[in-house]
Protein backbone atom coordinates (compact mmCIF):
# COMPACT_ATOMS: atom_id res chain seq x y z
CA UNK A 1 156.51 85.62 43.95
CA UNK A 2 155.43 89.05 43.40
CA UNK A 3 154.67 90.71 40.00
CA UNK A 4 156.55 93.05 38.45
CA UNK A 5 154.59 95.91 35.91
CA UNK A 6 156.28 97.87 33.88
CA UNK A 7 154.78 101.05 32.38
CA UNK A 8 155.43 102.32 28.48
CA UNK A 9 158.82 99.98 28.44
CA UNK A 10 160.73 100.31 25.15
CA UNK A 11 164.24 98.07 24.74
CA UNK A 12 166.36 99.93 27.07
CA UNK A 13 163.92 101.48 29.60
CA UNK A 14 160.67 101.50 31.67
CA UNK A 15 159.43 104.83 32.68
CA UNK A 16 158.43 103.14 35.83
CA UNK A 17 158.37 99.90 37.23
CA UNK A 18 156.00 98.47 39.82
CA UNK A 19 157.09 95.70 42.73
CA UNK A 20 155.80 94.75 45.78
CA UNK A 21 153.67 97.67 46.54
CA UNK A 22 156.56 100.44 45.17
CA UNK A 23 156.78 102.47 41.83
CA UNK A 24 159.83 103.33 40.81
CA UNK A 25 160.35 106.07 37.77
CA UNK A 26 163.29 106.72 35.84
CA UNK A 27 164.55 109.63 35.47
CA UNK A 28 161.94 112.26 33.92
CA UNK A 29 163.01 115.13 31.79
CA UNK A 30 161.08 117.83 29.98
CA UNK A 31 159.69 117.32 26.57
CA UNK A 32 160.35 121.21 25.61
CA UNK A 33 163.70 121.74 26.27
CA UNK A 34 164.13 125.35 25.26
CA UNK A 35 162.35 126.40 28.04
CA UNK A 36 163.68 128.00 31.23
CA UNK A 37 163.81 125.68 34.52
CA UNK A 38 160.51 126.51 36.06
CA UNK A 39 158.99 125.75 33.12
CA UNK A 40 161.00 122.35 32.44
CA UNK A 41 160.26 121.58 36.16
CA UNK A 42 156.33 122.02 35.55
CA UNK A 43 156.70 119.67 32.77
CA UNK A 44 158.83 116.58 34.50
CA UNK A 45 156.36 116.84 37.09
CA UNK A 46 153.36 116.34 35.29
CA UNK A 47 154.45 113.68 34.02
CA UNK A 48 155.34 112.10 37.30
CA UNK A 49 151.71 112.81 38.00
CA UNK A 50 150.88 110.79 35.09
CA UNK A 51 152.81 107.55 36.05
CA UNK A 52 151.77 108.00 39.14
CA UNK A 53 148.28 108.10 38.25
CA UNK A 54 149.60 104.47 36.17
CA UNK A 55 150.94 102.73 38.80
CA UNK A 56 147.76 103.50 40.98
CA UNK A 57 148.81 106.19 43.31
CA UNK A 58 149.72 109.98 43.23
CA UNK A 59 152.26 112.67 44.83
CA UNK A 60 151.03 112.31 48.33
CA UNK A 61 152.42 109.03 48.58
CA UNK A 62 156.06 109.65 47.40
CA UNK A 63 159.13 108.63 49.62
CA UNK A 64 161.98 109.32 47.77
CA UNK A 65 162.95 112.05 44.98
CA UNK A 66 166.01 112.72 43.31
CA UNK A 67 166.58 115.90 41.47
CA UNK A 68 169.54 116.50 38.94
CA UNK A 69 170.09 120.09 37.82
CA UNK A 70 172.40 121.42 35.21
CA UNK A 71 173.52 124.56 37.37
CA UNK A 72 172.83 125.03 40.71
CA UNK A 73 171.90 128.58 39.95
CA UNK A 74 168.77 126.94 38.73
CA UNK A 75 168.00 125.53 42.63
CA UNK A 76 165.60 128.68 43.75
CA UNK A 77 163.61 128.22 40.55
CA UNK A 78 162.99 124.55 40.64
CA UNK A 79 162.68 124.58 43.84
CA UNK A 80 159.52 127.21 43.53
CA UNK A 81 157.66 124.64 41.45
CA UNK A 82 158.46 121.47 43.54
CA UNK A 83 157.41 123.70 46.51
CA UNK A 84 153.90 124.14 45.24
CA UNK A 85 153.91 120.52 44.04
CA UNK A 86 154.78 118.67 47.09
CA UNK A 87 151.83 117.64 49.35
CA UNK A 88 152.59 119.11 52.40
CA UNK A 89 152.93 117.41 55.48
CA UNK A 90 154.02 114.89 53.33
CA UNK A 91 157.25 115.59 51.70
CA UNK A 92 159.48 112.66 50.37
CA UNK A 93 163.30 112.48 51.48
CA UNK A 94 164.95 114.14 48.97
CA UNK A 95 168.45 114.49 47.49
CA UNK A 96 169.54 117.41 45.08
CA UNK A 97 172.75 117.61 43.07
CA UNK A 98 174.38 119.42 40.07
CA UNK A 99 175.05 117.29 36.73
CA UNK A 100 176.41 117.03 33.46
CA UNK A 101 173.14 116.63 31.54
CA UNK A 102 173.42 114.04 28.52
CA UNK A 103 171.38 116.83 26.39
CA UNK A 104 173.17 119.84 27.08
CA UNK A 105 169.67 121.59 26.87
CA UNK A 106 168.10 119.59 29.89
CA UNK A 107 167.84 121.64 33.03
CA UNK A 108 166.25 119.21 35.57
CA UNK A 109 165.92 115.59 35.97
CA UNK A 110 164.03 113.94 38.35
CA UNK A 111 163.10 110.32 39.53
CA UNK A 112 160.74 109.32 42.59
CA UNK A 113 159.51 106.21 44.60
CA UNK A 114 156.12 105.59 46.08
CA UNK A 115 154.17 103.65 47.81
CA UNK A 116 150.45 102.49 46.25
């Protein structure tokens, strides 16, 4: 049986979990919500960085993102940032899609998988 880690877990979440060589993140959305969507996009980035850096790997070795935004209008932008983010030569699969945020002040959203 293969261990399962999960990093800073409160009673309904895990901001990632680790299994069988994968990390998995939740969703990750800004802290500063006032700010415009490359800004909110530099900031759930970093910390994907960050649990990456947990979980014992980093952006190189994603496979998978999905990205929620609030208003498509807001694709160019993000896309800008995740542009100079990705490693390239080795971007994930990725999926992209307009949603009704649960704060109404949340631009992007984003969750990954990656290998270790």
């Amino acid at each position: 049986m293969t261990d399962v880690t999960h990093i800073d877990q409160n009673a309904r979440r895990s901001r990632a979990v680790v299994h069988n060589g994968l990390v998995y993140t939740a969703g990750q959305v800004p802290d500063d919500m006032s700010q415009d969507v490359t800004v909110q996009t530099q900031q759930v980035l970093a910390k994907i960085d960050d649990l990456l850096k947990q979980a014992g790997t980093d952006k190189g070795r994603v496979l998978t993102a999905q990205i929620w935004l609030r208003t498509i209008d807001d694709l160019a932008a993000m896309n800008a940032v995740w542009d100079a983010w990705v490693v390239q030569g080795k971007t994930p699969a990725r999926c992209c899609g307009k949603v009704e945020m649960n704060n109404p002040n949340c631009r992007v959203e984003i969750l990954v998988v990656a290998a270790i």
